[in-house]
Protein backbone atom coordinates (compact mmCIF):
# COMPACT_ATOMS: atom_id res chain seq x y z
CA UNK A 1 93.50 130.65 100.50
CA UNK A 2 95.01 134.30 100.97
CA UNK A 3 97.40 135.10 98.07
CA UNK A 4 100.40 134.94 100.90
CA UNK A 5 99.35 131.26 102.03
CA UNK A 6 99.59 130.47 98.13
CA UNK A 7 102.92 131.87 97.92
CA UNK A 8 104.43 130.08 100.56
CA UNK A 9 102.52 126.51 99.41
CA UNK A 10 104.30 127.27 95.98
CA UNK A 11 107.39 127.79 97.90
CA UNK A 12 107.07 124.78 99.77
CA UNK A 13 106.24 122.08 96.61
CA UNK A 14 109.40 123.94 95.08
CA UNK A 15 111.49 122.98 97.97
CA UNK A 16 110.31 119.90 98.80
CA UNK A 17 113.27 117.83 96.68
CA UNK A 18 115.82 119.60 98.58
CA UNK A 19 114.11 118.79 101.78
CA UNK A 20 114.26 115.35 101.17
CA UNK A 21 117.76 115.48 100.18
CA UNK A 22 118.86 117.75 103.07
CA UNK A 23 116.89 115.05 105.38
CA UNK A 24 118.99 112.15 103.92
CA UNK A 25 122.58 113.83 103.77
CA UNK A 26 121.93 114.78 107.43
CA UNK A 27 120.89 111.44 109.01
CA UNK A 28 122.28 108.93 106.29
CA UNK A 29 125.86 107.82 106.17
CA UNK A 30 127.53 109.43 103.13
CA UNK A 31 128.63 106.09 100.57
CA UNK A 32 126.39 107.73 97.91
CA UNK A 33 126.65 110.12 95.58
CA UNK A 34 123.11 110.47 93.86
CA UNK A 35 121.96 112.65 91.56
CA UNK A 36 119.20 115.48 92.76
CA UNK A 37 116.74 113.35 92.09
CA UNK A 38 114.19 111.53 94.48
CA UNK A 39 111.78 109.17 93.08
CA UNK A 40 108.31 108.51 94.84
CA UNK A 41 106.22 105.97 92.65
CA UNK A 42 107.40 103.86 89.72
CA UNK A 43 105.58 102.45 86.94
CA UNK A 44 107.25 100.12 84.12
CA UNK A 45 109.96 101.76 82.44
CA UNK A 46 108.89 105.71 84.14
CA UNK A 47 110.15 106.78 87.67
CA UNK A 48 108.27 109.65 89.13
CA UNK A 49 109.72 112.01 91.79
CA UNK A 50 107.94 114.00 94.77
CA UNK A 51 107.27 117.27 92.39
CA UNK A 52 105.58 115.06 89.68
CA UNK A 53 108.27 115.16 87.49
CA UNK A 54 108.54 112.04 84.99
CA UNK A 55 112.01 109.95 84.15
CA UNK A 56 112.87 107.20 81.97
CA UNK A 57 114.66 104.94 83.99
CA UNK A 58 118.19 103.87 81.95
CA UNK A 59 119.33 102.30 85.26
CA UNK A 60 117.09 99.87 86.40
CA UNK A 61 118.98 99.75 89.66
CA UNK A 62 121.84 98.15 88.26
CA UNK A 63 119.65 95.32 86.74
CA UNK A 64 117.77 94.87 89.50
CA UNK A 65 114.58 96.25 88.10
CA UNK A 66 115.29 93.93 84.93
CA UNK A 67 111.36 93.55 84.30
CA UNK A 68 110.08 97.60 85.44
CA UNK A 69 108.80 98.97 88.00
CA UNK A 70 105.61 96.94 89.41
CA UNK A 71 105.65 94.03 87.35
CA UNK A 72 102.17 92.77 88.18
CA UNK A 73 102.84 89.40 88.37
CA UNK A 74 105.74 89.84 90.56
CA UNK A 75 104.08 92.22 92.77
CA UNK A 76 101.00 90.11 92.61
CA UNK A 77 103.16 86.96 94.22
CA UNK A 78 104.66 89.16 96.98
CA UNK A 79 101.23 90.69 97.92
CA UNK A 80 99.80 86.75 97.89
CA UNK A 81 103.27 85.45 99.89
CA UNK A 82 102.34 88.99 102.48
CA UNK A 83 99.01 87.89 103.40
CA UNK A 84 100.34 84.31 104.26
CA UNK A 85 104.17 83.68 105.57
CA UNK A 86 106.78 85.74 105.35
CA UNK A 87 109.68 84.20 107.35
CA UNK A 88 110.74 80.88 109.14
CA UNK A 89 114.20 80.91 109.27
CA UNK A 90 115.79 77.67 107.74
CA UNK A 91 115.18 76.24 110.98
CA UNK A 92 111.91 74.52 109.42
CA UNK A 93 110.91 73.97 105.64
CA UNK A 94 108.63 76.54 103.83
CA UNK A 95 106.39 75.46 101.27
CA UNK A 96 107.74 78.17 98.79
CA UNK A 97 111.01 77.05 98.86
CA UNK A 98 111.19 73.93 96.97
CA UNK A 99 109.33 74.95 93.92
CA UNK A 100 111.50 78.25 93.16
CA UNK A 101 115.04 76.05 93.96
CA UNK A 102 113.41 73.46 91.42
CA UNK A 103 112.00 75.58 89.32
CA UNK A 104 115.74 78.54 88.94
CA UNK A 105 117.99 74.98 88.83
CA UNK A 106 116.04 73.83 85.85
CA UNK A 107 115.98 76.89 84.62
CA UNK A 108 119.92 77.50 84.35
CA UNK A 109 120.23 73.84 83.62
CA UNK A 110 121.65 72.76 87.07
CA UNK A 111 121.17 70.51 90.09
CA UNK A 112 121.31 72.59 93.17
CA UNK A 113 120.84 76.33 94.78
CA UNK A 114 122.36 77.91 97.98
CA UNK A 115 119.55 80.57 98.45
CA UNK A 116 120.72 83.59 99.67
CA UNK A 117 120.06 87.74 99.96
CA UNK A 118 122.57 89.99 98.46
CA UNK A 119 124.68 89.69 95.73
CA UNK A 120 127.90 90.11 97.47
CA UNK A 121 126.49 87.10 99.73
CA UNK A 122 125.73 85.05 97.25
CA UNK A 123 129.54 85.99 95.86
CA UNK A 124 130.58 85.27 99.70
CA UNK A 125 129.08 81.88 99.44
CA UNK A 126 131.00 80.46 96.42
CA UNK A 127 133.96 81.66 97.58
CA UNK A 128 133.69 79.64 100.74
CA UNK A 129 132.32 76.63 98.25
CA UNK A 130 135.19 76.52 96.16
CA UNK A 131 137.57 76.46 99.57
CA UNK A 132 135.89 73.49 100.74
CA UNK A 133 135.88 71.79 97.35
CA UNK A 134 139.60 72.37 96.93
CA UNK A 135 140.26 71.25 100.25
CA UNK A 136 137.78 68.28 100.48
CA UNK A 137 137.75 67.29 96.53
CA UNK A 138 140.68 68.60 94.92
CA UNK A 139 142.95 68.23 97.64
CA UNK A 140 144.61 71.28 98.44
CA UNK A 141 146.51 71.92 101.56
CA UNK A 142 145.15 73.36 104.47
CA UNK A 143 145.14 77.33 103.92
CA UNK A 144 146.56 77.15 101.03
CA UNK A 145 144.01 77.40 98.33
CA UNK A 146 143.53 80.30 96.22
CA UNK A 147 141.29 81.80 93.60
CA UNK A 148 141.96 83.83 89.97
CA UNK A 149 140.18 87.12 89.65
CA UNK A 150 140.33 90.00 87.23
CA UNK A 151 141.47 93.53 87.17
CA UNK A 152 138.68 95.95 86.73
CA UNK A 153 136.18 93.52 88.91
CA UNK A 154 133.01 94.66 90.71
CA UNK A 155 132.01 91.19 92.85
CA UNK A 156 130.62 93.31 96.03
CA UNK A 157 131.88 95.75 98.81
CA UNK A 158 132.71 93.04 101.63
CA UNK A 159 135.78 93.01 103.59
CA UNK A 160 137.04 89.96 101.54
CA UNK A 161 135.54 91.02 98.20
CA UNK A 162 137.48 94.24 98.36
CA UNK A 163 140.19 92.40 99.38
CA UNK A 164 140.97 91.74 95.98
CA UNK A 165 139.26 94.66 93.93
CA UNK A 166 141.65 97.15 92.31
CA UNK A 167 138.89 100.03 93.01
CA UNK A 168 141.34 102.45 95.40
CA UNK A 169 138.04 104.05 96.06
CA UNK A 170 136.60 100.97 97.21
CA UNK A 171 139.23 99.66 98.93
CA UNK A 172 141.69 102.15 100.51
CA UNK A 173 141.62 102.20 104.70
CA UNK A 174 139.55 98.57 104.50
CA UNK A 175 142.16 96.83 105.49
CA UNK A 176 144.25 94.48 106.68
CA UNK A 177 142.48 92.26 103.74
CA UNK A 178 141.58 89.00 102.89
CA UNK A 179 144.85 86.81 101.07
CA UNK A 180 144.07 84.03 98.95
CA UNK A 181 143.35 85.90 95.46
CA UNK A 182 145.59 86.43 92.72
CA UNK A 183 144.35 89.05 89.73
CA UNK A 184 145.32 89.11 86.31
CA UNK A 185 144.36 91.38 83.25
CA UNK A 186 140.58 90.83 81.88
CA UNK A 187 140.39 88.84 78.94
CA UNK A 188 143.81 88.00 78.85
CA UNK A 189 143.88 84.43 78.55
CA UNK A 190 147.85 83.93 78.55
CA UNK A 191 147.80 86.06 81.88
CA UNK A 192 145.19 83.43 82.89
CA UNK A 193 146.94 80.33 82.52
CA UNK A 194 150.10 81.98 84.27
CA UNK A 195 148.19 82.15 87.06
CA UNK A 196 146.29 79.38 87.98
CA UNK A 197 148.82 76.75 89.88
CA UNK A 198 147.97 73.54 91.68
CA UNK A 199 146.27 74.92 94.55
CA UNK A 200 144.14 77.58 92.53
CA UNK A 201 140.38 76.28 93.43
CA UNK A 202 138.43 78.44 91.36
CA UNK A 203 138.65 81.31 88.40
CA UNK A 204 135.82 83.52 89.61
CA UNK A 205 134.98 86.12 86.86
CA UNK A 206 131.97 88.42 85.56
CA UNK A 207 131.37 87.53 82.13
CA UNK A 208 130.93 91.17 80.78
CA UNK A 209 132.76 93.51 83.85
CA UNK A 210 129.41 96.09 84.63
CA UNK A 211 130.78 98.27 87.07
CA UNK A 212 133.95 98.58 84.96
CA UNK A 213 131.97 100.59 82.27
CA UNK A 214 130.08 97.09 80.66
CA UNK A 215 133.85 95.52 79.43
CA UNK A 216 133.16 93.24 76.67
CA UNK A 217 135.54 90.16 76.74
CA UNK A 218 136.94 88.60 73.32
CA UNK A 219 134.71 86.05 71.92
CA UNK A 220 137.23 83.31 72.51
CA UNK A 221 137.95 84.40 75.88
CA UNK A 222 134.86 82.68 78.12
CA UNK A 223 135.52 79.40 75.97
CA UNK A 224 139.34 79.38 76.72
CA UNK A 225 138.51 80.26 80.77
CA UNK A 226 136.29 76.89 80.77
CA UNK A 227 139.07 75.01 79.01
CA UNK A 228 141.35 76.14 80.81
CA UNK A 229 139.84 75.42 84.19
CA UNK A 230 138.83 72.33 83.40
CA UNK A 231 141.82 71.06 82.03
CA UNK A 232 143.73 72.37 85.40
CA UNK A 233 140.84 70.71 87.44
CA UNK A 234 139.53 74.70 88.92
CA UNK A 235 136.15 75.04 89.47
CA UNK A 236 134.88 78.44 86.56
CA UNK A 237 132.55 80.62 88.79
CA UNK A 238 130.40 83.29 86.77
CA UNK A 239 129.43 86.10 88.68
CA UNK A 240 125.67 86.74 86.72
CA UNK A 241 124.23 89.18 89.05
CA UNK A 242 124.29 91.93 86.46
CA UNK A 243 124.61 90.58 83.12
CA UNK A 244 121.97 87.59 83.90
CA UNK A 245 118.04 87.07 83.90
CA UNK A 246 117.49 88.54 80.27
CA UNK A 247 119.73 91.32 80.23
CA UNK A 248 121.74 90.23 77.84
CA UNK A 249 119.14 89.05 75.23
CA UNK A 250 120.03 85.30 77.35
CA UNK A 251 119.37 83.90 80.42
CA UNK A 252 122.52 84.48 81.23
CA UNK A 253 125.74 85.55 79.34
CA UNK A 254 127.45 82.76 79.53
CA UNK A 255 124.69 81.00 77.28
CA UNK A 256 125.56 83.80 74.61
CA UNK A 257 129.40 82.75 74.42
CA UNK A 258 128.54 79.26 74.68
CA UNK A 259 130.42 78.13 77.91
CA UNK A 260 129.17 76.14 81.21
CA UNK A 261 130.38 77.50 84.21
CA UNK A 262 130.75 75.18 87.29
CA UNK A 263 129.11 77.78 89.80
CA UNK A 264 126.66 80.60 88.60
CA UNK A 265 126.06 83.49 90.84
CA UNK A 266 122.67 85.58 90.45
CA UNK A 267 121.13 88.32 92.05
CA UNK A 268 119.58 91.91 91.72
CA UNK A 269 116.77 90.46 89.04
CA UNK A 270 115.81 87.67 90.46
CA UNK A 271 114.38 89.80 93.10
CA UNK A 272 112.54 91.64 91.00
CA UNK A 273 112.73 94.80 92.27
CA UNK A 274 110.94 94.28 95.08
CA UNK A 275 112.82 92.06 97.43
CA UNK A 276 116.51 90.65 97.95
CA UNK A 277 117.25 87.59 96.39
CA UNK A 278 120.47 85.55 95.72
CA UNK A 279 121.57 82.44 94.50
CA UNK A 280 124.76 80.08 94.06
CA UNK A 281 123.64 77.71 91.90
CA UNK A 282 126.15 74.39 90.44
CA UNK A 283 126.12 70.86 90.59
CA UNK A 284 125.65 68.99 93.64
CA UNK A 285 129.22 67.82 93.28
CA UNK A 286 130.43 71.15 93.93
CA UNK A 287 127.87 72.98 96.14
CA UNK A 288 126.82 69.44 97.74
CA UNK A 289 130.32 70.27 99.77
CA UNK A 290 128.61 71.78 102.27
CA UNK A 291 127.32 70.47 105.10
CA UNK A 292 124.74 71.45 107.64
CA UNK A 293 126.07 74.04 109.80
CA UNK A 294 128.76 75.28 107.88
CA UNK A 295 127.30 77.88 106.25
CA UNK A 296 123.57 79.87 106.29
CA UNK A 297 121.56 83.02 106.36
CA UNK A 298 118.45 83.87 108.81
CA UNK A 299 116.60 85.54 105.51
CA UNK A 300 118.26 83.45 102.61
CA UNK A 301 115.01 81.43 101.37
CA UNK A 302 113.11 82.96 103.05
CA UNK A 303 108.93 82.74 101.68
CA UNK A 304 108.93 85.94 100.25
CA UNK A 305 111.35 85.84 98.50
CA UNK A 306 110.92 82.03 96.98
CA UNK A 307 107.53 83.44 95.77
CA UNK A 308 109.27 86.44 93.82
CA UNK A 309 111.75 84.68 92.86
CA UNK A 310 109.39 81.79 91.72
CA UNK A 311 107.50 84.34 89.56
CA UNK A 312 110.67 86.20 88.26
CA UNK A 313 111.71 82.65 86.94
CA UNK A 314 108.23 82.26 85.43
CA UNK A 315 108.55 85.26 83.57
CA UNK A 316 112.05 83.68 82.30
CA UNK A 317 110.34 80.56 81.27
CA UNK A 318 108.59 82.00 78.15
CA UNK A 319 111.48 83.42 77.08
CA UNK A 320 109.98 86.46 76.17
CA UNK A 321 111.94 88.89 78.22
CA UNK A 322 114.90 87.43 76.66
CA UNK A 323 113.65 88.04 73.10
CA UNK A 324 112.93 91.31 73.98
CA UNK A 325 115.89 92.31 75.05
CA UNK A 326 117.95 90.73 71.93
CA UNK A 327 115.68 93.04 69.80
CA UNK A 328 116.00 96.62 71.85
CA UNK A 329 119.41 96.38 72.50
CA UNK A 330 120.31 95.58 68.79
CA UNK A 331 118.67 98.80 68.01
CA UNK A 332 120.41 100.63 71.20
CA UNK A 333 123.57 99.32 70.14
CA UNK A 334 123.12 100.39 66.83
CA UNK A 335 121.39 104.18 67.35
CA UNK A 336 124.53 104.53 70.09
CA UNK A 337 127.56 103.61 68.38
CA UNK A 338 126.09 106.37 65.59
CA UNK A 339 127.00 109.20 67.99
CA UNK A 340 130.76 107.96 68.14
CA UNK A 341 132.53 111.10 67.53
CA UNK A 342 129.53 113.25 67.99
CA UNK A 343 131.15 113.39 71.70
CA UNK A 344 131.41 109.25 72.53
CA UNK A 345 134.51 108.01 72.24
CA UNK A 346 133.35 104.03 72.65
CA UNK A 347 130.53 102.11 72.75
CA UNK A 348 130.76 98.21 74.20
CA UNK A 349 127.68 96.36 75.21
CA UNK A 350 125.62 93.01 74.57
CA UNK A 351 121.45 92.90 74.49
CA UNK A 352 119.37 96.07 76.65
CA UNK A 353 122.99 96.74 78.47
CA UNK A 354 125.32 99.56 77.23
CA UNK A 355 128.64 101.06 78.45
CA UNK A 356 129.22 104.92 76.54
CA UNK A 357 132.36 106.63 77.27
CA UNK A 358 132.22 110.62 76.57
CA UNK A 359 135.01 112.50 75.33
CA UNK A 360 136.68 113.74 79.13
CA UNK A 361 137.67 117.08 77.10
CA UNK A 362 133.76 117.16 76.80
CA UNK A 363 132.64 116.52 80.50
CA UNK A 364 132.67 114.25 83.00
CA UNK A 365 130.06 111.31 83.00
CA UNK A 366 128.38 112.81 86.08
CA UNK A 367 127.70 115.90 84.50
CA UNK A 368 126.46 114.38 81.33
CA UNK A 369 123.95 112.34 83.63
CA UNK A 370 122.92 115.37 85.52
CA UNK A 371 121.94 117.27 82.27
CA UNK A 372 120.52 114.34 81.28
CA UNK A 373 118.45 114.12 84.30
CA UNK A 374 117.65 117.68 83.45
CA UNK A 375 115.91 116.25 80.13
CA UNK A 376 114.02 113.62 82.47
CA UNK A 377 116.26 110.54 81.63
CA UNK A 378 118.26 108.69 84.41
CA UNK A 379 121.85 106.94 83.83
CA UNK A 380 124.43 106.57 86.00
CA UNK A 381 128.16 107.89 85.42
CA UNK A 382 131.12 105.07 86.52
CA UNK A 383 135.08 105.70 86.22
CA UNK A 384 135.24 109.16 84.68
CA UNK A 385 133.71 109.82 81.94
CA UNK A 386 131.90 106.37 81.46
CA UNK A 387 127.84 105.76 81.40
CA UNK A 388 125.83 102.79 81.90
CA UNK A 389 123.09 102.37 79.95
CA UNK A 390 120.62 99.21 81.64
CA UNK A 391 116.78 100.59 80.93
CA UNK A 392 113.99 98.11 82.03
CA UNK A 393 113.43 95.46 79.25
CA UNK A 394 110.15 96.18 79.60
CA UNK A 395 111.36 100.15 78.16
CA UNK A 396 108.86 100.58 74.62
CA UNK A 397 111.00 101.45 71.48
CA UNK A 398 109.50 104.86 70.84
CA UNK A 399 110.87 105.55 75.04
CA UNK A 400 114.22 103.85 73.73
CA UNK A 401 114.85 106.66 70.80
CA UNK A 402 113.56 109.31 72.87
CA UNK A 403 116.19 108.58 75.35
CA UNK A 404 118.64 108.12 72.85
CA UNK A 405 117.84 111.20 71.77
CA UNK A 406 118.08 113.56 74.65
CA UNK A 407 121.39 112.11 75.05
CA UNK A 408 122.24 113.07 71.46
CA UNK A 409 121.39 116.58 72.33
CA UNK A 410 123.10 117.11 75.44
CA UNK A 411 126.25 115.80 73.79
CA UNK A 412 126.05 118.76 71.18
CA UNK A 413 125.31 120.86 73.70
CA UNK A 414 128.29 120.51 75.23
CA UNK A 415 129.74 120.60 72.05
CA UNK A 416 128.72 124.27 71.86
């Protein structure tokens, strides 16, 4: 190779990240924001991008990459469902199906799943269960029912889940929106009560508030929604599609404060990374209010991902994931709420699941992720001058501090 032809490869590996991201920003719609970063194989806890550059992932796609990158028994079960069936519709049983509704019901203690793809479908869905139950159980007048939210809530970006988000960035120009919802301040229980009247069919709430910067209610505060809904005959819906499948240091959160919910939403983990995967799953009592016909999904169920989702509740079965991350995010917790007022203002968080918020006289959170990125760690910046700390639990300690550590030393470096 002549010594211009290696000049020009050089040039060429150099520029290769901005090609990508010049390739994307041209043809892709623009709802994203990402960092400069652009990943091309994955391995546990590590992202690598197209230069060869290595990152510990501290995002695990919101939770949805609970157990790494290339778990092999979850990528094992989709390369075994690949080679066999991949999609029937609901039109006609598949013979993964049964086995990973049996096997996720007994696994979050309940009688019945509503299989479906994305999290905001699966959110979707139990809004549309609760309606029928109110109007077919309860007895609510036609129209009329409605259901308690929360300020601060991240359920989806739907037309109707917007409807009652107080994101302005998420919801300005969406309109004319969805009525029916009534929100009141998170963890205020007297707020609560005030709300909920005799045709409110459901209290539908995220048991810590992720998007919202990982909002950690008062203990008494999940126990006194379940009273309260219960003694005002609402159905409690727990949206668990971030804070469930082990990320916590629980199954799901709501196990930690000690509360049964009437509905339980999952998602993002129980896909394991590798394919979409939701669930509503309650009590045939309350999801056995719908009928054939009334509601469905071409994909929900589908054999694919029943067999990932069959193996992502095996690896929930042990218990071991869970375990795990109790243990690494009691030492995350701990090593991070050390560096309040060494730039953090306030740490909040439960198990491998953190919510940092930097001093805004200090920087913004996106810059503190992008010189973090810089370091080869990846977080993601929400509201400001918030992080969200949510590595795989599958992250080793020594990976843990390290990160911990570069974050640590961008923080004095801004410090000057």
């Amino acid at each position: 190779m002549s010594a211009g032809a290696g000049a020009d490869a050089i040039r060429a590996e150099a520029t290769r990240t901005e090609r990508v991201i010049e390739q994307a920003e041209r043809w892709g719609a623009h709802n994203y924001h990402p960092l400069h970063v652009v990943a091309a194989s994955a391995e546990g806890a590590w992202i690598t991008d197209v230069d060869g550059r290595r990152y510990l992932d501290c995002l695990a796609a919101y939770s949805a990459v609970n157990f790494g990158h290339g778990h092999p028994a979850l990528v094992a079960a989709a390369k075994a469902q690949l080679d066999r069936l991949t999609l029937t519709s609901r039109a006609f049983h598949n013979d993964r199906l049964g086995p990973f509704l049996e096997r996720l019901a007994r696994l979050v203690g309940k009688e019945m799943v509503l299989p479906m793809n994305t999290g905001a479908e699966a959110v979707e869905s139990a809004i549309k269960i609760a309606r029928a139950w109110g109007y077919r159980v309860k007895g609510v007048p036609t129209g009329k029912a409605r259901i308690v939210v929360a300020n601060g809530n991240f359920h989806g970006r739907t037309t109707t889940i917007i409807s009652f988000s107080d994101d302005a960035e998420a919801r300005a120009d969406f309109g004319p929106y969805t009525p029916g919802f009534v929100s009141v301040p998170y963890g205020d229980l007297a707020a609560l009560e005030a709300a909920i009247d005799e045709n409110t069919v459901a209290v539908l709430l995220e048991p810590i508030q992720g998007e919202a910067g990982i909002r950690v209610p008062p203990a008494d505060y999940l126990p006194g929604v379940r009273a309260l809904t219960t003694e005002r005959n609402a159905l409690f819906i727990a949206d668990e599609i971030q804070s469930g499948l082990g990320r916590t240091g629980a199954t799901l959160q709501v196990r930690n404060a000690g509360v049964e919910p009437d509905l339980i939403l999952l998602g993002k983990a129980l896909g394991g990374g590798i394919v979409p995967v939701s669930a509503v799953v309650g009590d045939a009592d309350v999801i056995g209010v719908i009928q054939p016909g009334q509601h469905g999904s071409t994909f929900g169920g589908n054999p694919l991902a029943a067999a990932v989702g069959l193996a992502v509740v095996e690896l929930l079965e042990t218990g071991d994931m869970q375990t795990r991350a109790r243990q690494l995010g009691e030492h995350l917790q701990q090593r991070l709420r050390a560096l309040v007022g060494q730039g953090l203002t306030e740490v909040r968080g439960v198990g491998l699941w953190a919510g940092i918020d930097v001093d805004p006289a200090l920087a913004s959170g996106r810059r503190v992720c992008e010189l973090l990125a810089e370091r080869g760690v990846l977080a993601k910046d929400t509201h400001g001058s918030t992080l969200r700390l949510a590595p795989p639990i599958v992250v080793e300690l020594a990976d843990l501090d390290w990160a911990v550590d570069q974050l640590e030393a961008v923080l004095a470096e801004l410090r000057g």
